[in-house]
N, C-alpha and C. Protein backbone atom coordinates (compact mmCIF):
# COMPACT_ATOMS: atom_id res chain seq x y z
N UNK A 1 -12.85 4.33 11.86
CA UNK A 1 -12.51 5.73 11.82
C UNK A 1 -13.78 6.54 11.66
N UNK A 2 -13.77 7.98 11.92
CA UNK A 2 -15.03 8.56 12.18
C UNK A 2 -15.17 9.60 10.65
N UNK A 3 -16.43 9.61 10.40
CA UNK A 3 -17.00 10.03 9.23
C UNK A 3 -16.04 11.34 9.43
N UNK A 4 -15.66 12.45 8.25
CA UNK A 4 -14.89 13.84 8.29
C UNK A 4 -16.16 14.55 7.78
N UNK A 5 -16.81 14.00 6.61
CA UNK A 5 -17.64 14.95 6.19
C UNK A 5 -18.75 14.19 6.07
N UNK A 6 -19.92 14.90 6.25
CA UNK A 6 -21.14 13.95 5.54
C UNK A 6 -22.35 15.12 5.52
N UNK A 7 -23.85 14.99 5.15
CA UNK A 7 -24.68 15.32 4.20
C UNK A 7 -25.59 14.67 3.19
N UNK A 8 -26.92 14.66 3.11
CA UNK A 8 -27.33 14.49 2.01
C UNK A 8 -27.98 15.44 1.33
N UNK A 9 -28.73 14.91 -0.06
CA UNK A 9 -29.28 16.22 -0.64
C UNK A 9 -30.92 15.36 -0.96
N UNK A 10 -31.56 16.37 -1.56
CA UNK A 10 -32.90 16.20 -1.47
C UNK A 10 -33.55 16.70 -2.85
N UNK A 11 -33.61 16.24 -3.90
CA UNK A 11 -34.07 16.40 -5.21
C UNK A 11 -35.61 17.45 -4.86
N UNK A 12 -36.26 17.64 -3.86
CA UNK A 12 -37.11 18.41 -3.88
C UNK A 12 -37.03 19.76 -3.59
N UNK A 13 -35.77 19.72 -3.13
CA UNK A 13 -34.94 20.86 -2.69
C UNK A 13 -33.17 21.53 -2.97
N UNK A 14 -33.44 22.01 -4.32
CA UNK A 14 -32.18 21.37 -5.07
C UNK A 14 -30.91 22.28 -4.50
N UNK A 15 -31.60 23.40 -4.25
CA UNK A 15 -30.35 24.50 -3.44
C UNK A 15 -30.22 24.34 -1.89
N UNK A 16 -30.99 23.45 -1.35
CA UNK A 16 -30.56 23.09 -0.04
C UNK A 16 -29.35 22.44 0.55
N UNK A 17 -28.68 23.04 1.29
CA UNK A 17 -27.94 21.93 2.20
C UNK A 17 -28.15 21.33 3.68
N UNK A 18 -27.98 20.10 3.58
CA UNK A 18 -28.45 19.61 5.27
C UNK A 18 -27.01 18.79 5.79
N UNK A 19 -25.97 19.97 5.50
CA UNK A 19 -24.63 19.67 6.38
C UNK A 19 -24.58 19.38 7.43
N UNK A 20 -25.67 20.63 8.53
CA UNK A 20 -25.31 19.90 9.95
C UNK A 20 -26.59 19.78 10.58
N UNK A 21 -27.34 18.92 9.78
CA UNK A 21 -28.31 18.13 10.21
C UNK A 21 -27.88 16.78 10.85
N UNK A 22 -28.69 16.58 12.00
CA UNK A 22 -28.29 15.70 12.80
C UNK A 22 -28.65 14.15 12.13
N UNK A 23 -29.51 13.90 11.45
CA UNK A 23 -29.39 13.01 10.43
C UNK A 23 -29.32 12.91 9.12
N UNK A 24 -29.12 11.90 8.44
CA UNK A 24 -28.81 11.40 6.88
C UNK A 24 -30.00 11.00 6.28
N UNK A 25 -30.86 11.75 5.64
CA UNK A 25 -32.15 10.75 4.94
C UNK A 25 -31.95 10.69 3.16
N UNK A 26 -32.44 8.86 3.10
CA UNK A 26 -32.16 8.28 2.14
C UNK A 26 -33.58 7.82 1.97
N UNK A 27 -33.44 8.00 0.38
CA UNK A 27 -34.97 8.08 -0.54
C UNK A 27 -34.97 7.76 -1.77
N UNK A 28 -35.80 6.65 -2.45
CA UNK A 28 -35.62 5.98 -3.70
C UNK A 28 -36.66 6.42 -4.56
N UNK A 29 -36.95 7.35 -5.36
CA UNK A 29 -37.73 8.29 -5.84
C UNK A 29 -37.31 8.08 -7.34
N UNK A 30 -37.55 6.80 -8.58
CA UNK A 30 -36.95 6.86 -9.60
C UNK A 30 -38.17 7.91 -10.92
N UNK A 31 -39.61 7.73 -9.85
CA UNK A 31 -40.06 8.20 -10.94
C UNK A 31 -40.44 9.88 -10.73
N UNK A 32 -40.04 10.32 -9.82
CA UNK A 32 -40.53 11.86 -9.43
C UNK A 32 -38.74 12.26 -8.56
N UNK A 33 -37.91 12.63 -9.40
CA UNK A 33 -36.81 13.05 -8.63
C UNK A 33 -37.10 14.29 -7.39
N UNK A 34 -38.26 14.69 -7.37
CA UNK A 34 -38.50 15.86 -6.03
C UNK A 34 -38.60 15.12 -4.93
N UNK A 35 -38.41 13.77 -5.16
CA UNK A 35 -38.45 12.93 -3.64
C UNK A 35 -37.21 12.08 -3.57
N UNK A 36 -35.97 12.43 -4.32
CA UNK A 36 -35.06 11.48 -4.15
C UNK A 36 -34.43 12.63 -2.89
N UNK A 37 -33.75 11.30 -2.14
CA UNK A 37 -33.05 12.04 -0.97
C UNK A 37 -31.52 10.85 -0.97
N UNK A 38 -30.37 11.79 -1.35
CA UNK A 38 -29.41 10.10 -1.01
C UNK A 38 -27.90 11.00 0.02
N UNK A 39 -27.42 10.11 0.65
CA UNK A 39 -26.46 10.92 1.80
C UNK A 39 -24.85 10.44 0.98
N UNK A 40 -24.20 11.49 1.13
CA UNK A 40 -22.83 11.55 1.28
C UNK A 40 -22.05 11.44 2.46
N UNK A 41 -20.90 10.73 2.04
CA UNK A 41 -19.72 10.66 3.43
C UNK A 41 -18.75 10.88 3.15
N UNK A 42 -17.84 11.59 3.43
CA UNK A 42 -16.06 11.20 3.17
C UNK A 42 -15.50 10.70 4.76
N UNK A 43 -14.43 9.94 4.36
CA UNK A 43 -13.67 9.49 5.37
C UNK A 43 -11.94 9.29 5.10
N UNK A 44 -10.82 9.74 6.10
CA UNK A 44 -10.04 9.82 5.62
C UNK A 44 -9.10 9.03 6.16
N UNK A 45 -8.34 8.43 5.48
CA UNK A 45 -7.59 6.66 5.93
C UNK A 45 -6.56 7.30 6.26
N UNK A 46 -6.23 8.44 6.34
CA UNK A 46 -4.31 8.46 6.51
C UNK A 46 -3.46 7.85 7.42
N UNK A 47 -4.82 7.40 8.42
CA UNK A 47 -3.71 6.92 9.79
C UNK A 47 -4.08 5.24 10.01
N UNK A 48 -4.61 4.83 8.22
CA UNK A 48 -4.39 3.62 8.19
C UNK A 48 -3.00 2.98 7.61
N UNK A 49 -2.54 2.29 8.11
CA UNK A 49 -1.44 1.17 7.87
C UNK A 49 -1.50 0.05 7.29
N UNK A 50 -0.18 -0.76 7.04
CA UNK A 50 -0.39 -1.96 6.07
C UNK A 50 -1.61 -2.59 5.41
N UNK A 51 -1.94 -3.98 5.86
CA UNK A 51 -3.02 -4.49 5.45
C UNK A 51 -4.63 -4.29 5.70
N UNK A 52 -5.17 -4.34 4.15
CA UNK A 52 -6.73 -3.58 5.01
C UNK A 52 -7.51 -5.07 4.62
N UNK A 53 -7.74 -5.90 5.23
CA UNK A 53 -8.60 -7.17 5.37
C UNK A 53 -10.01 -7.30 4.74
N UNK A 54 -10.58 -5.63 5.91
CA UNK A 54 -12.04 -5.59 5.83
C UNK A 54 -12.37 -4.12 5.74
N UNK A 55 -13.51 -3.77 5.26
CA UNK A 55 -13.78 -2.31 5.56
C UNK A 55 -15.22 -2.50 5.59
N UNK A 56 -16.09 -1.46 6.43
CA UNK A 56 -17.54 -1.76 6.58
C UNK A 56 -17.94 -0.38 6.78
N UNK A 57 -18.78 0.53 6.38
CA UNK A 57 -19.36 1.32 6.68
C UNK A 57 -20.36 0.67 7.36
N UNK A 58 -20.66 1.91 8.58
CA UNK A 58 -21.47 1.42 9.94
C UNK A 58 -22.37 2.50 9.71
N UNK A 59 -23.94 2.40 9.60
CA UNK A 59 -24.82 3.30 10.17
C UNK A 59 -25.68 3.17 11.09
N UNK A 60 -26.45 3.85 11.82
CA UNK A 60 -26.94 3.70 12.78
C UNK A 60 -28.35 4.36 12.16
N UNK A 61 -29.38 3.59 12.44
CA UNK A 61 -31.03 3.84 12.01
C UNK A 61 -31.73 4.59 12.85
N UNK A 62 -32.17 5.67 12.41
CA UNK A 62 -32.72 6.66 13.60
C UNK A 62 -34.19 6.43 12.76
N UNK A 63 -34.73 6.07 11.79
CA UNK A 63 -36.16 5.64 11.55
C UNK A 63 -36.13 5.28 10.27
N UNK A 64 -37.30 4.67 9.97
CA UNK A 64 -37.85 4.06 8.85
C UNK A 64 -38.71 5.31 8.38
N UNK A 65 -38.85 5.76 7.41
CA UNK A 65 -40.39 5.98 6.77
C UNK A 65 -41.48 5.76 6.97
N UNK A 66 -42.66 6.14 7.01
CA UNK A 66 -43.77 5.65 7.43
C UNK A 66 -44.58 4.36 6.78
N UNK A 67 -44.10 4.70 5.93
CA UNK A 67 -44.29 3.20 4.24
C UNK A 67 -43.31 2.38 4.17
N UNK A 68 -42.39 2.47 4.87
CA UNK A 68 -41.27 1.43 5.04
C UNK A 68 -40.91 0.21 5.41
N UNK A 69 -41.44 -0.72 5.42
CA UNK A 69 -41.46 -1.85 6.13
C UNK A 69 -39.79 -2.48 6.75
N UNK A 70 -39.07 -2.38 5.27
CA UNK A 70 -37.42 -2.70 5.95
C UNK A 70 -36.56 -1.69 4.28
N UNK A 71 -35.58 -1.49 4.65
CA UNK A 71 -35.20 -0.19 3.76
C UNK A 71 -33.82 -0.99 2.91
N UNK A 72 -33.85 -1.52 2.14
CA UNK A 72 -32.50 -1.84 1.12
C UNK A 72 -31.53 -0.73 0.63
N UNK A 73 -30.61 -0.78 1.10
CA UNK A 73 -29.73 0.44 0.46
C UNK A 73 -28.40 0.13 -0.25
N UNK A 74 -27.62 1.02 -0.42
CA UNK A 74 -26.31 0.26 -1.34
C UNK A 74 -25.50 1.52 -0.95
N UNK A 75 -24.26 1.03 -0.90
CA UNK A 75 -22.79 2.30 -0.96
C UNK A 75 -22.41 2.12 -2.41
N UNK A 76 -22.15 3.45 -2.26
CA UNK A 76 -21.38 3.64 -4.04
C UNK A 76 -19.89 4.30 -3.83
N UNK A 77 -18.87 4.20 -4.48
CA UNK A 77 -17.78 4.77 -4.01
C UNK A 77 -17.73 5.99 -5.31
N UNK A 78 -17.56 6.73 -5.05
CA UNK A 78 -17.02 7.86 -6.12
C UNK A 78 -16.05 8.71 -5.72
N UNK A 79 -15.03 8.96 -6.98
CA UNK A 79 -13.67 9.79 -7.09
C UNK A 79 -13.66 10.94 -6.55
N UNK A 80 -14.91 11.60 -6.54
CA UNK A 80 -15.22 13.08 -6.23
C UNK A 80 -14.94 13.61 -5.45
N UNK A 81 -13.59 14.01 -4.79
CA UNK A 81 -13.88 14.66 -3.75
C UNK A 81 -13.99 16.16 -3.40
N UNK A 82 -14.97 16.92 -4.53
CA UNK A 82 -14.70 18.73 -4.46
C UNK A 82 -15.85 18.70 -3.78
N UNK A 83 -16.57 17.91 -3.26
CA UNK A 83 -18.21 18.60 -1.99
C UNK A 83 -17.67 18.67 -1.02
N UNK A 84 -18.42 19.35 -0.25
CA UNK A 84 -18.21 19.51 1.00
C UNK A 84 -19.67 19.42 1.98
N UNK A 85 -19.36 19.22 2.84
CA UNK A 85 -20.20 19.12 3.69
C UNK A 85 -21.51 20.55 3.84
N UNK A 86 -20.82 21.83 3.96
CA UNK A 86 -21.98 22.55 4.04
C UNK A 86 -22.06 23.11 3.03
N UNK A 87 -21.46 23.15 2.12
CA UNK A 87 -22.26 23.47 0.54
C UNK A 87 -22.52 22.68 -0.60
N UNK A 88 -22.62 20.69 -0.61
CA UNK A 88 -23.46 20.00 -1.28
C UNK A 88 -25.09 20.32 -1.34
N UNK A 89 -25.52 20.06 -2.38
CA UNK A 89 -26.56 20.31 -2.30
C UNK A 89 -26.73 19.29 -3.57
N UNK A 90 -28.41 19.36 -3.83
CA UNK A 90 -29.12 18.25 -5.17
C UNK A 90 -28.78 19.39 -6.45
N UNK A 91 -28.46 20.21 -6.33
CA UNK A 91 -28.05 20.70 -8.15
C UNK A 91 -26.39 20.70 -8.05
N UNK A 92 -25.90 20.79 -7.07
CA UNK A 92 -24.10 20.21 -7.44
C UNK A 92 -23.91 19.30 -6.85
N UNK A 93 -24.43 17.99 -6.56
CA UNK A 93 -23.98 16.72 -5.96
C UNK A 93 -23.25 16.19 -7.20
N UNK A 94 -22.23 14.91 -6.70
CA UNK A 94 -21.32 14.86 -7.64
C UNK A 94 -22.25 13.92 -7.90
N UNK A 95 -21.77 13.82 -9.79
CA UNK A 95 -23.21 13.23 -10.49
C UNK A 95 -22.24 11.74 -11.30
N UNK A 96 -21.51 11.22 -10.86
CA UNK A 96 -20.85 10.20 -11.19
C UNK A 96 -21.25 8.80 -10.92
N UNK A 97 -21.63 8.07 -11.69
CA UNK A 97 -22.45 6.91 -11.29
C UNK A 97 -21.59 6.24 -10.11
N UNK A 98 -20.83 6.19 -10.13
CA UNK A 98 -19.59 5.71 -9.06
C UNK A 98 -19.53 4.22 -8.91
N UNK A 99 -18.83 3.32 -8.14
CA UNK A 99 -18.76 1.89 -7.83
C UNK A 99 -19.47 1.19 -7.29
N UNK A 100 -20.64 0.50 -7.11
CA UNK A 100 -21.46 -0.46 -6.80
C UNK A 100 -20.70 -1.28 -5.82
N UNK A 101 -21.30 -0.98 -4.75
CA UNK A 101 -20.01 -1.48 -3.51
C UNK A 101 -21.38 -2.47 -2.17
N UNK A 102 -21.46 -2.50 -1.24
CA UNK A 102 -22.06 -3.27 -0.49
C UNK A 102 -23.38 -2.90 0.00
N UNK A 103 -24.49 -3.64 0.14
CA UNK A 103 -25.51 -3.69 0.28
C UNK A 103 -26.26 -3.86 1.42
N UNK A 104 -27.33 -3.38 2.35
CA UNK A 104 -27.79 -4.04 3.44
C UNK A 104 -29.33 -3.43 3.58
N UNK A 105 -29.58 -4.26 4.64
CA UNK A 105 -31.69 -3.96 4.89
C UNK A 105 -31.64 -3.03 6.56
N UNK A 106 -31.99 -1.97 6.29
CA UNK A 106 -32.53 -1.37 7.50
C UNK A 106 -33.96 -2.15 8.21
N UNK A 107 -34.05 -3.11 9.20
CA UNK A 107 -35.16 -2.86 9.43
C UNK A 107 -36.17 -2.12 10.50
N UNK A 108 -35.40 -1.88 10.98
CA UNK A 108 -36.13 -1.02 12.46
C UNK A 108 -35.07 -0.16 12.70
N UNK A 109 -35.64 1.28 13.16
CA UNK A 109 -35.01 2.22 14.24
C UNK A 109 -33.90 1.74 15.08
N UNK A 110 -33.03 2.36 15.28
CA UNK A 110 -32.57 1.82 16.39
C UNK A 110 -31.31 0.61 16.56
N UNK A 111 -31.47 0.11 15.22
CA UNK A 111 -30.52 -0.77 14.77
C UNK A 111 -28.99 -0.05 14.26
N UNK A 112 -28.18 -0.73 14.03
CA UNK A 112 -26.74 -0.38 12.86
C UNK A 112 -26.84 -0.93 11.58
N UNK A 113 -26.97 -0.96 10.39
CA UNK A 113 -26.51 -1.83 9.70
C UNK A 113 -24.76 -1.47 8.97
N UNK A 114 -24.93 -2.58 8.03
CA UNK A 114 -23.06 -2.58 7.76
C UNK A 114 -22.77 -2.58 6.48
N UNK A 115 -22.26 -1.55 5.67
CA UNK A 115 -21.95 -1.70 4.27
C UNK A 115 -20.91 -2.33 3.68
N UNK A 116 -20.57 -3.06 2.92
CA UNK A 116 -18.87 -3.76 2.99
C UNK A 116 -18.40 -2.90 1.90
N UNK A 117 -17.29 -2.19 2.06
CA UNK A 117 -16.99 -1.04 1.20
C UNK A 117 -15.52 -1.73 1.04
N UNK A 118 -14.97 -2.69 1.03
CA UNK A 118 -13.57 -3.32 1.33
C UNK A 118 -13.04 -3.27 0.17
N UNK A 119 -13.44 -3.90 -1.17
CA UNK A 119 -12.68 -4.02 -2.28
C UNK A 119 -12.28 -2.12 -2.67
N UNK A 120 -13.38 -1.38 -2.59
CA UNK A 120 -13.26 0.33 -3.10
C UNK A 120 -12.01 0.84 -2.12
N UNK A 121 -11.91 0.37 -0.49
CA UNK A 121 -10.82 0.73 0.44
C UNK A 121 -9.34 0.45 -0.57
N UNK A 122 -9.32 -0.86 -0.74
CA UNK A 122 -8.15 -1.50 -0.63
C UNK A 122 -7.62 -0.82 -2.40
N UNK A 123 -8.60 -0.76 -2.62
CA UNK A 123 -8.27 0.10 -3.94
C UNK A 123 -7.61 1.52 -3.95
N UNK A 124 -8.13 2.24 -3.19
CA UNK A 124 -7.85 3.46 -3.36
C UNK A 124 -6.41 3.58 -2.68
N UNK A 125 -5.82 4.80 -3.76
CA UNK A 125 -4.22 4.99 -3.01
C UNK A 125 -3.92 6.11 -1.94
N UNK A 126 -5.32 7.18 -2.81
CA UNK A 126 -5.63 8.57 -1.72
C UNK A 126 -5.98 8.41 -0.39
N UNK A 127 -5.60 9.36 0.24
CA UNK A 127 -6.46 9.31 1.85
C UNK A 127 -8.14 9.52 1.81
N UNK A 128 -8.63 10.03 0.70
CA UNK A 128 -10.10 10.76 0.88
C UNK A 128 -10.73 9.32 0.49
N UNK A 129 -11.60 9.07 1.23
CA UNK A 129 -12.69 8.32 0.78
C UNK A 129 -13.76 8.53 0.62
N UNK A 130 -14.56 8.63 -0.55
CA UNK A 130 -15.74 9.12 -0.45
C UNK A 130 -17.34 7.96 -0.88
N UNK A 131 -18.35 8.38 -0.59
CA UNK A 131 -19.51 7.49 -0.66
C UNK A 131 -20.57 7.92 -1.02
N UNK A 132 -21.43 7.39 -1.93
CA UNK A 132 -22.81 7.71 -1.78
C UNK A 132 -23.70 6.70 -1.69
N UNK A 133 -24.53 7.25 -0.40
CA UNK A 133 -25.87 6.28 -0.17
C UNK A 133 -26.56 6.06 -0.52
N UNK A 134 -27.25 5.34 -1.40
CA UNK A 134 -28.61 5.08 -1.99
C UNK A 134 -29.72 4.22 -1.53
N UNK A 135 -31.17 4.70 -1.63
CA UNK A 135 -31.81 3.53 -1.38
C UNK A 135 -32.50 2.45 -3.00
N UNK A 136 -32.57 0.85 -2.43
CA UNK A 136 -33.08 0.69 -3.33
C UNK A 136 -34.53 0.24 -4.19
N UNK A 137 -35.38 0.48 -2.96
CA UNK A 137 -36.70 -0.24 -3.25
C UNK A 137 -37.63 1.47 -3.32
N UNK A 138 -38.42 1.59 -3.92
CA UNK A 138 -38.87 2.87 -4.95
C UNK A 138 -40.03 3.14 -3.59
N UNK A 139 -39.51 4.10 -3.26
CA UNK A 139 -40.64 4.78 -2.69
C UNK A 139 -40.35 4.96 -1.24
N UNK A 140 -39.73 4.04 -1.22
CA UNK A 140 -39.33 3.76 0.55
C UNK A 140 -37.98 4.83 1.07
N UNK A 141 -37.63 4.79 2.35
CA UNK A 141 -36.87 5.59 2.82
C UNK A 141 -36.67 5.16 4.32
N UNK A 142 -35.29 5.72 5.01
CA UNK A 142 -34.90 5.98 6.29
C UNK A 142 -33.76 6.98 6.64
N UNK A 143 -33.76 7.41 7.94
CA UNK A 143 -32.79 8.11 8.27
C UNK A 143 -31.46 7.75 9.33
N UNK A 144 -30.67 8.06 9.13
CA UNK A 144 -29.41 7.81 9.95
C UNK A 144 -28.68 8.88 10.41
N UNK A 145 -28.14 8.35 11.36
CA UNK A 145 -27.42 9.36 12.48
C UNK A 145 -26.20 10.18 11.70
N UNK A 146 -26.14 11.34 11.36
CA UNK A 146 -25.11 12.13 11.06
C UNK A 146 -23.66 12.33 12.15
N UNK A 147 -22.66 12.73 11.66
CA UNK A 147 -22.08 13.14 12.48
C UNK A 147 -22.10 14.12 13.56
N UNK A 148 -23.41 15.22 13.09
CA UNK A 148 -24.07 16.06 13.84
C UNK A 148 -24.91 15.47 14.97
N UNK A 149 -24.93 13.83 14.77
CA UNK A 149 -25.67 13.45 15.88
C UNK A 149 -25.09 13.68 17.67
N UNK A 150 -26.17 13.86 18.46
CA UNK A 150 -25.40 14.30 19.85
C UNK A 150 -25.18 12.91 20.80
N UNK A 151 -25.46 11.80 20.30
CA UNK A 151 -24.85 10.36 20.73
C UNK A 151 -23.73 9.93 20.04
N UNK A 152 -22.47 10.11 20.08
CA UNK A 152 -21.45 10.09 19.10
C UNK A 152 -21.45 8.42 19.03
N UNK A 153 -21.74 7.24 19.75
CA UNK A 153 -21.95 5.93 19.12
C UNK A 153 -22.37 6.04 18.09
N UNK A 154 -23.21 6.98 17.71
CA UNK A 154 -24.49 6.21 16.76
C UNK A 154 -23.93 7.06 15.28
N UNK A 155 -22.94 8.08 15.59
CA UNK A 155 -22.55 8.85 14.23
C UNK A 155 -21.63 7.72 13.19
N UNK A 156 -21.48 7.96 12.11
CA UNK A 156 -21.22 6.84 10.73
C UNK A 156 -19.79 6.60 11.34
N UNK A 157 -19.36 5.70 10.87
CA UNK A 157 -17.55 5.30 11.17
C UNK A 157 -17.28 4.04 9.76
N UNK A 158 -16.34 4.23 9.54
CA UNK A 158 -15.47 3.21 8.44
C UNK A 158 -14.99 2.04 9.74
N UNK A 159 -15.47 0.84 9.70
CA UNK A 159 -14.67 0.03 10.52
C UNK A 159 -13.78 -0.72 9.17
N UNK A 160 -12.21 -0.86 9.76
CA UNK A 160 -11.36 -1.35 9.10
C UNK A 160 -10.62 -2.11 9.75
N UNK A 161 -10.61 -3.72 9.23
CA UNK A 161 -9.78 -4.39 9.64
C UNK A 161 -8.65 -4.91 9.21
N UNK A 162 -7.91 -5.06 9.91
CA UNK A 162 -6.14 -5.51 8.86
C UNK A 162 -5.62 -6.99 9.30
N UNK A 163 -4.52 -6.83 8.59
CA UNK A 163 -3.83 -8.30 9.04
C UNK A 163 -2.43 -7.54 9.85
């Protein structure tokens, strides 16, 4: 299913929003928060049915960082759903540590990687699903295709599989 909302925010820029920016940049900044950058998604299941097997958040790598060699990131699931797409920003991002959900390595441009978000799916009873992206190795960073992207392959999607 295709991302509804997405966005990230940018600790160096705390009243900014980059709603319909054509990409998502993610940034692991633990000791200077003016360089954390982490992306939001919502996605909405309503026109999922019975069994959910699998769930994967899909992104698509539009670059590495220049210091980046390969980019570790993590999905987090959180309850939150009062952001929105064009008015999140880094001083009202929802600040909830949220669920520690699936993990993967960006290494090159140009690639997809795959988050396994399945146990947080099968959990939830609401239609809203929501996410936050993090990176996890300090300093490093990449960007991914927003829904604003103009190759709609490459924009985020929930793949869900059932029985």
């Amino acid at each position: 299913m295709a991302v509804t909302a997405d966005s990230y925010v940018h600790g160096g820029m705390t009243s900014n929003n980059y709603g319909t920016d054509t990409t998502l940049t993610v940034k692991k900044r633990d000791n200077n928060s003016a360089y954390v950058r982490e992306a939001y998604l919502r996605f909405n299941k309503s026109s999922v049915s019975g069994t959910i097997n699998s769930a994967q958040i899909k992104l698509y790598v539009t670059s590495l960082h220049s210091n980046t060699p390969t980019f570790p990131l993590r999905a987090y699931g959180i309850q939150n759903n009062s952001w929105t797409e064009t008015g999140i920003t880094y001083a009202n991002r929802p600040t909830e540590a949220g669920t520690a959900l699936g993990s993967a390595t960006a290494s090159a441009a140009g690639q997809y990687v795959y988050l396994d978000v399945t146990s947080y799916v099968q959990q939830q009873s609401g239609n809203q699903l929501n996410f936050r992206i993090i990176g996890l190795t300090e300093d490093y960073g990449a960007a991914f295709a927003s829904k604003e992207n103009t190759t709609a392959s490459r924009r985020p999607v929930l793949v869900i599989n059932g029985g």
